[in-house]
Protein backbone atom coordinates (compact mmCIF):
# COMPACT_ATOMS: atom_id res chain seq x y z
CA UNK A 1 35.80 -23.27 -21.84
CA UNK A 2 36.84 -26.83 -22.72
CA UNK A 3 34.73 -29.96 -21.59
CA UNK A 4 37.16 -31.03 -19.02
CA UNK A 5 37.23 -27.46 -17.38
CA UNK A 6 33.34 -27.02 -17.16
CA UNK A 7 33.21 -30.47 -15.41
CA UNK A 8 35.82 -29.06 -12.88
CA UNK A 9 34.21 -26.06 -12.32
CA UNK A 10 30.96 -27.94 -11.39
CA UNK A 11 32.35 -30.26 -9.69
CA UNK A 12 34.39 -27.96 -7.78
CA UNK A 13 32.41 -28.05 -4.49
CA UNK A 14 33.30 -31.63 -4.05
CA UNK A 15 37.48 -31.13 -4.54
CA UNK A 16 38.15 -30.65 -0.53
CA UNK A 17 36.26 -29.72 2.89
CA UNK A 18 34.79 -33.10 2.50
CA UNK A 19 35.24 -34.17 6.45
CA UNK A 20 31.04 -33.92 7.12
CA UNK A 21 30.83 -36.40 4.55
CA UNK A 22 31.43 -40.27 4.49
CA UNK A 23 30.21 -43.63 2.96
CA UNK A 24 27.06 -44.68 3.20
CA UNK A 25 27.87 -47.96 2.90
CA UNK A 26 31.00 -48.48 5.69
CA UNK A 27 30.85 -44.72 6.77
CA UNK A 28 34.72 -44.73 5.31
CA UNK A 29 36.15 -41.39 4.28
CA UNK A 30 35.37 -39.61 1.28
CA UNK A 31 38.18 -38.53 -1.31
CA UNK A 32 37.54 -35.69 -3.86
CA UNK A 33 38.00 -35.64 -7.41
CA UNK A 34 36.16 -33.62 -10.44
CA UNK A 35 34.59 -37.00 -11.62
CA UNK A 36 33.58 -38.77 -8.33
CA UNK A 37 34.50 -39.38 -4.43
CA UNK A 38 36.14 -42.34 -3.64
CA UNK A 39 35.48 -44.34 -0.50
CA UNK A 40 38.92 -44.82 1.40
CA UNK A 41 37.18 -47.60 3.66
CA UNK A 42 35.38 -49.49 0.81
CA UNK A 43 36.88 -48.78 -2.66
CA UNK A 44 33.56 -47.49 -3.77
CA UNK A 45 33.18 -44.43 -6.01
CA UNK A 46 30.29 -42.16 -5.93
CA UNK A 47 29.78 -40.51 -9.65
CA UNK A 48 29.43 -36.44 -9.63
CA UNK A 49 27.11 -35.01 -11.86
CA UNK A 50 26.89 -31.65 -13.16
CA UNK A 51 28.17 -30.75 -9.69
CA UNK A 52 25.81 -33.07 -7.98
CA UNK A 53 27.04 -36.04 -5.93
CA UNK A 54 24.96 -38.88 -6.67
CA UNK A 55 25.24 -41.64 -3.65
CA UNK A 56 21.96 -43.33 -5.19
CA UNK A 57 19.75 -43.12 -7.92
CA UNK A 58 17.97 -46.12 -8.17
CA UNK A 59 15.65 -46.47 -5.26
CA UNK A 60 13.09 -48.55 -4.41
CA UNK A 61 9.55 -48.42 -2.77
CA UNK A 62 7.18 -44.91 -1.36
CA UNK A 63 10.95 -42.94 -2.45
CA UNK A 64 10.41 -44.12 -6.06
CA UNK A 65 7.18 -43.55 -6.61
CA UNK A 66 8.12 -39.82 -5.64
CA UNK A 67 10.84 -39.46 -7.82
CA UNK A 68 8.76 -41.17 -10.60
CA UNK A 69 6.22 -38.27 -9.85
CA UNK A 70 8.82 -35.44 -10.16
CA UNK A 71 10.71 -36.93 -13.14
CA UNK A 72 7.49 -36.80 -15.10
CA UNK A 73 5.18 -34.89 -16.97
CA UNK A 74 2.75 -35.07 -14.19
CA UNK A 75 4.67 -32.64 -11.89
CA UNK A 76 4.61 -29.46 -13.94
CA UNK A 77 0.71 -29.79 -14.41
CA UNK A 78 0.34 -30.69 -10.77
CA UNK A 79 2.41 -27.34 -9.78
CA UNK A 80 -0.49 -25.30 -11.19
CA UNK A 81 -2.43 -26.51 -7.69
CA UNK A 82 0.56 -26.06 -5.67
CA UNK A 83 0.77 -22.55 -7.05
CA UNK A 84 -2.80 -22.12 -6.03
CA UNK A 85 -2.99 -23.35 -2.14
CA UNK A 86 0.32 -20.75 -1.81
CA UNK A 87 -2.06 -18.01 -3.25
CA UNK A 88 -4.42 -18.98 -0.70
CA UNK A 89 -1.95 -18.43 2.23
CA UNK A 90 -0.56 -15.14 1.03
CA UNK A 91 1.86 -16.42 -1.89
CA UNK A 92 4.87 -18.91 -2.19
CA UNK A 93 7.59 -16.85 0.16
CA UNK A 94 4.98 -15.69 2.78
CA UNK A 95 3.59 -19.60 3.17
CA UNK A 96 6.71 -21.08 3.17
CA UNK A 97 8.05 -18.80 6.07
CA UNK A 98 5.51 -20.22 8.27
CA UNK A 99 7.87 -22.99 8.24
CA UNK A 100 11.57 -21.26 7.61
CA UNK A 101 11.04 -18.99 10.40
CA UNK A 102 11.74 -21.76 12.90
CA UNK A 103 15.58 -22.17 11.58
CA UNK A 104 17.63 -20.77 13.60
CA UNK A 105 19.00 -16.67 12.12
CA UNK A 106 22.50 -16.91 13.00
CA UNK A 107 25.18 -16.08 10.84
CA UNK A 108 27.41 -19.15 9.00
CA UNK A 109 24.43 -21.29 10.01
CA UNK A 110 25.28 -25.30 9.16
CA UNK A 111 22.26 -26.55 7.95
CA UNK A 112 21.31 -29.47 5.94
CA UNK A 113 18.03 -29.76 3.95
CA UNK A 114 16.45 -32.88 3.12
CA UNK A 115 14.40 -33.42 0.09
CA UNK A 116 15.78 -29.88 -0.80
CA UNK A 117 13.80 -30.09 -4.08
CA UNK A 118 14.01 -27.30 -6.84
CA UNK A 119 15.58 -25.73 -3.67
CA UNK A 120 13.06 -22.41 -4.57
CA UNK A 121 13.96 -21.09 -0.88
CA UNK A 122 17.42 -21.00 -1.18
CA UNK A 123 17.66 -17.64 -2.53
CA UNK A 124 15.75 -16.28 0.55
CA UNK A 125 18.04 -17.81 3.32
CA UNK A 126 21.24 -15.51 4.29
CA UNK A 127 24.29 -15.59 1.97
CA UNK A 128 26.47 -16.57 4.57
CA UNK A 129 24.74 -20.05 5.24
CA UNK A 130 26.73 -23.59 4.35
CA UNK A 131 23.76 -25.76 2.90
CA UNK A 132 23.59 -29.31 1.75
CA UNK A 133 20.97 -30.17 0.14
CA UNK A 134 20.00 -33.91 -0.66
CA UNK A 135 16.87 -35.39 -2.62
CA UNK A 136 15.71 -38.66 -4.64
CA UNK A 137 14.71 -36.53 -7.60
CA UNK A 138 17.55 -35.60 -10.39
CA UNK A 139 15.25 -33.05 -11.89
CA UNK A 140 14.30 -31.41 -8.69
CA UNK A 141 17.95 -31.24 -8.19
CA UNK A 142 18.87 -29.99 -12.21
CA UNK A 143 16.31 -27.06 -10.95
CA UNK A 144 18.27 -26.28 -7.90
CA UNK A 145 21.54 -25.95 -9.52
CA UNK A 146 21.02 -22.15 -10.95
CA UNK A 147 19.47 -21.32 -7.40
CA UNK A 148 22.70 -22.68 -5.45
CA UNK A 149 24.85 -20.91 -7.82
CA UNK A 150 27.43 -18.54 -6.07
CA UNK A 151 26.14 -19.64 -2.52
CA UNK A 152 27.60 -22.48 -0.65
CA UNK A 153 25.60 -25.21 -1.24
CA UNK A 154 26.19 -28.55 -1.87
CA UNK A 155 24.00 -31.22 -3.68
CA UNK A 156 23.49 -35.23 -3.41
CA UNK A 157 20.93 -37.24 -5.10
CA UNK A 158 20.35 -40.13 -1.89
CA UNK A 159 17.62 -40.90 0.21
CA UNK A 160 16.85 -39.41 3.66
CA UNK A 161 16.91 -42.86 5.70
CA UNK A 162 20.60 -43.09 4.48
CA UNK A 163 22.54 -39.73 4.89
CA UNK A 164 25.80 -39.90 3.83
CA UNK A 165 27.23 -37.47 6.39
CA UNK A 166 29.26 -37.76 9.97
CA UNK A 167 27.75 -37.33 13.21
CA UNK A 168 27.42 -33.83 14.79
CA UNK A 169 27.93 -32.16 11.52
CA UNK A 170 24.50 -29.68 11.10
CA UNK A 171 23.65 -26.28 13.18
CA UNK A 172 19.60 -27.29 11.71
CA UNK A 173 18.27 -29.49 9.97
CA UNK A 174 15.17 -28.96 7.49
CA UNK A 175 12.67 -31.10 5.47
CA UNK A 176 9.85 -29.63 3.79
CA UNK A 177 7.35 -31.42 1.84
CA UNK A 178 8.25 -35.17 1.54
CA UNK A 179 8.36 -36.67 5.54
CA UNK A 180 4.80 -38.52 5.18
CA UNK A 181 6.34 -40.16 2.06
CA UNK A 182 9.68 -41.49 2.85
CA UNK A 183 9.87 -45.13 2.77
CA UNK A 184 10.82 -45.19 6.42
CA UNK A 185 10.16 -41.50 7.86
CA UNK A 186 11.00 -42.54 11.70
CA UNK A 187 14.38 -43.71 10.35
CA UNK A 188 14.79 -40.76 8.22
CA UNK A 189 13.72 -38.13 11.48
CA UNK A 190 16.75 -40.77 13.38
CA UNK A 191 19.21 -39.85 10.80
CA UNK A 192 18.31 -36.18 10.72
CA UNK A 193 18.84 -36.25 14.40
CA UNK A 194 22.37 -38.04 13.89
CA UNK A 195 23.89 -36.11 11.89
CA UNK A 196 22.52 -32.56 13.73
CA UNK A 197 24.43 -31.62 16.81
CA UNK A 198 23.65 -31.26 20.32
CA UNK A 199 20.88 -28.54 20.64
CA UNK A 200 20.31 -28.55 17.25
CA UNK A 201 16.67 -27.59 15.68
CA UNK A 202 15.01 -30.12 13.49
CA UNK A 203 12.59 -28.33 11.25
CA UNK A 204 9.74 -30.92 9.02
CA UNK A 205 6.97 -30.11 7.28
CA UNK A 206 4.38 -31.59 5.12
CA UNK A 207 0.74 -31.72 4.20
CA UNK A 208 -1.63 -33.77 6.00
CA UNK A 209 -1.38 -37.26 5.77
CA UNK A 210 -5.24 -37.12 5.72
CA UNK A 211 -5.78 -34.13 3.88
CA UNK A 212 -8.07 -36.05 1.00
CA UNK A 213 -10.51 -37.08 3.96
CA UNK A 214 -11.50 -34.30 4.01
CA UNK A 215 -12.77 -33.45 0.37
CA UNK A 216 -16.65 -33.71 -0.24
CA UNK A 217 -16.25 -37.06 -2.00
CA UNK A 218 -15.72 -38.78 1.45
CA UNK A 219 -17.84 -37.00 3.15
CA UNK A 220 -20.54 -38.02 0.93
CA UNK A 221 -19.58 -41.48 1.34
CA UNK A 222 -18.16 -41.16 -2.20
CA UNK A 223 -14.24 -41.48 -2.36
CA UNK A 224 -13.65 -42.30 -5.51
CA UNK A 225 -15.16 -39.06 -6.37
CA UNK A 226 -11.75 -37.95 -4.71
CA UNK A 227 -9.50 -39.83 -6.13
CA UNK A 228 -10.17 -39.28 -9.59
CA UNK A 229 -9.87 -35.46 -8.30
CA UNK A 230 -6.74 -36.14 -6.88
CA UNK A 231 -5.39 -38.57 -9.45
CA UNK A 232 -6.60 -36.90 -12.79
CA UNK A 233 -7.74 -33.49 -12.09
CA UNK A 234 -4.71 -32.25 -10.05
CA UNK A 235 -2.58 -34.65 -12.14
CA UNK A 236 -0.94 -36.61 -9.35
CA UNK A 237 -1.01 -39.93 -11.51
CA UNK A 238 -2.39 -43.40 -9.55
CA UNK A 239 0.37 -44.48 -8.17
CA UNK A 240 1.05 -41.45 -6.17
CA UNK A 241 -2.70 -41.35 -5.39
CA UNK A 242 -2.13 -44.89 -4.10
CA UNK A 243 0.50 -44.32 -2.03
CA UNK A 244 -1.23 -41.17 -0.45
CA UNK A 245 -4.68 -43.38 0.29
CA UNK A 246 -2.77 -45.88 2.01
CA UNK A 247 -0.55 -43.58 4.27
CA UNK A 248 -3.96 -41.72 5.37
CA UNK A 249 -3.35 -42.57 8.98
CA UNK A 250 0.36 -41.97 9.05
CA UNK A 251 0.44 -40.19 12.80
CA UNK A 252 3.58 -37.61 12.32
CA UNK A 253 3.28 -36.88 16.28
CA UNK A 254 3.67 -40.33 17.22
CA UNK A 255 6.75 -40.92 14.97
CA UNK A 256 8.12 -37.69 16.54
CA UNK A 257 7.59 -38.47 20.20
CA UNK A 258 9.31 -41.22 19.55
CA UNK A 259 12.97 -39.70 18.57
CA UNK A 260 12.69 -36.05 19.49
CA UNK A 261 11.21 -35.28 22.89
CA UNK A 262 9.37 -32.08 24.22
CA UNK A 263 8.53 -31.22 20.04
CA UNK A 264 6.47 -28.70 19.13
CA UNK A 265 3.76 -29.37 16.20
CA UNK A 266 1.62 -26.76 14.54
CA UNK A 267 -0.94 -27.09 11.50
CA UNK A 268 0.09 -24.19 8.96
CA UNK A 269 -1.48 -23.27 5.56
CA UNK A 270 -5.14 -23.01 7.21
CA UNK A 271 -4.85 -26.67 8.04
CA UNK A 272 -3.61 -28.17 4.86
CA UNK A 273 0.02 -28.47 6.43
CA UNK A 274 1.85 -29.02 9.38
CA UNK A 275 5.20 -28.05 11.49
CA UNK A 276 7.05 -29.89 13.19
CA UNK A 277 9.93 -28.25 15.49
CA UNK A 278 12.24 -29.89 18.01
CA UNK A 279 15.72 -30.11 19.55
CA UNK A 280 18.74 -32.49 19.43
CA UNK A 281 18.90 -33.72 22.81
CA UNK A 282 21.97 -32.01 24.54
């Protein structure tokens, strides 16, 4: 296959059905090519990328030191204790069902995924389902691509308090694993909420902001015992480490009473986790 069709061919989900999707920047239409969308409001062009649409790679703040994290060497030796605490709960599929069981099961399900990740899931979520998927990470997204292949699923490399979609657009909306960590998570649960229609499910989970209070280290009056656990043991680097101490206190419940009334919140993983489940006001 030449070099201009295999760019075509993974660009192709971003040639047409682009009405969901607008410009950040004025909210402008989107035009499709195999290279890049163009903004019909704005003039400004949006790169694709192995099939990915980038709206932004260079970020700033709590979103870069994530995707610092997961571009790194540190995130394949940190996976080893990820791999562990879903062990612990009954392996990977059964743990994370504890938190995909609260999407809706309809068929041709509209559902948009933030910080879809290496997008693991995706292979256990009906065929049928349009997904688009969006995360700060390019090699969490590289990982996804063989997992969205043949489904419909779409990729962009943006940030959550930005979404580069329409209003009304989503049947659910999910976010596993990065809400305590966005630079501004209240905006991002807003934007979720935005772009999800009326009577929509919002689905968000994460660990506990103050799960690393809990270790012996602090309890002994001894936290830095902790953090070099955290930091160099389980390989999550300093600045991660960092950003984790210092968002200890994040409440998730207040954030969420705040945009989505009457939600429902549940600890999961035998308390190292937690659910969060609400409605689109009608």
């Amino acid at each position: 296959m030449s070099s201009a069709s295999m760019t075509e061919a993974a660009s192709g989900p971003w040639l047409d059905h682009l009405d969901p999707f607008c410009c950040p920047a004025c909210s402008g239409g989107l035009i499709g090519s195999a290279e890049a969308l163009h903004c019909s409001g704005c003039g400004k062009d949006y790169p694709i990328r192995d099939g990915v649409l980038i709206i932004k790679d260079r970020i700033e703040s709590n979103n870069q030191v994530a995707q610092e994290f997961y571009d790194s060497p540190l995130w394949p030796k940190f996976r080893f204790w990820e791999k562990f605490t879903w062990i612990c709960n009954g392996g990977e599929k059964r743990a994370r069902n504890q938190v995909l069981k609260h999407l809706p099961q309809q068929s041709g399900l509209k559902l948009l995924d933030v910080a879809v990740g290496d997008g693991v899931y995706l292979p256990w979520m009906p065929a049928d389902w349009d997904i688009v998927g969006i995360d700060v990470t390019w090699s969490q997204l590289r990982d996804c691509l063989p997992r969205a292949a043949g489904r419909s699923v779409r990729l962009i490399q943006g940030e959550a308090e930005a979404l580069p979609l329409r209003d009304a657009q989503f049947d659910a909306v999910l976010s596993i694993g990065a809400f305590n960590y966005f630079n501004d998570p209240e905006g991002s649960l807003r934007e979720m909420v935005r772009v999800a229609r009326p009577g929509a499910k919002i689905v968000v989970s994460d660990e506990l902001p103050n799960l690393t209070d809990r270790m012996l280290g602090h309890k002994l009056g001894m936290p830095a015992i902790d953090r070099w656990i955290v930091s160099k043991l389980m390989h999550l680097g300093d600045r991660f480490t960092d950003m984790v101490e210092r968002l200890s206190t994040f409440d998730v419940r207040e954030v969420a009473g705040r945009v989505l009334p009457n939600f429902e919140y549940h600890e999961v993983w035998h308390g190292v986790g937690y659910v969060l489940v609400g409605r689109v006001p009608e």
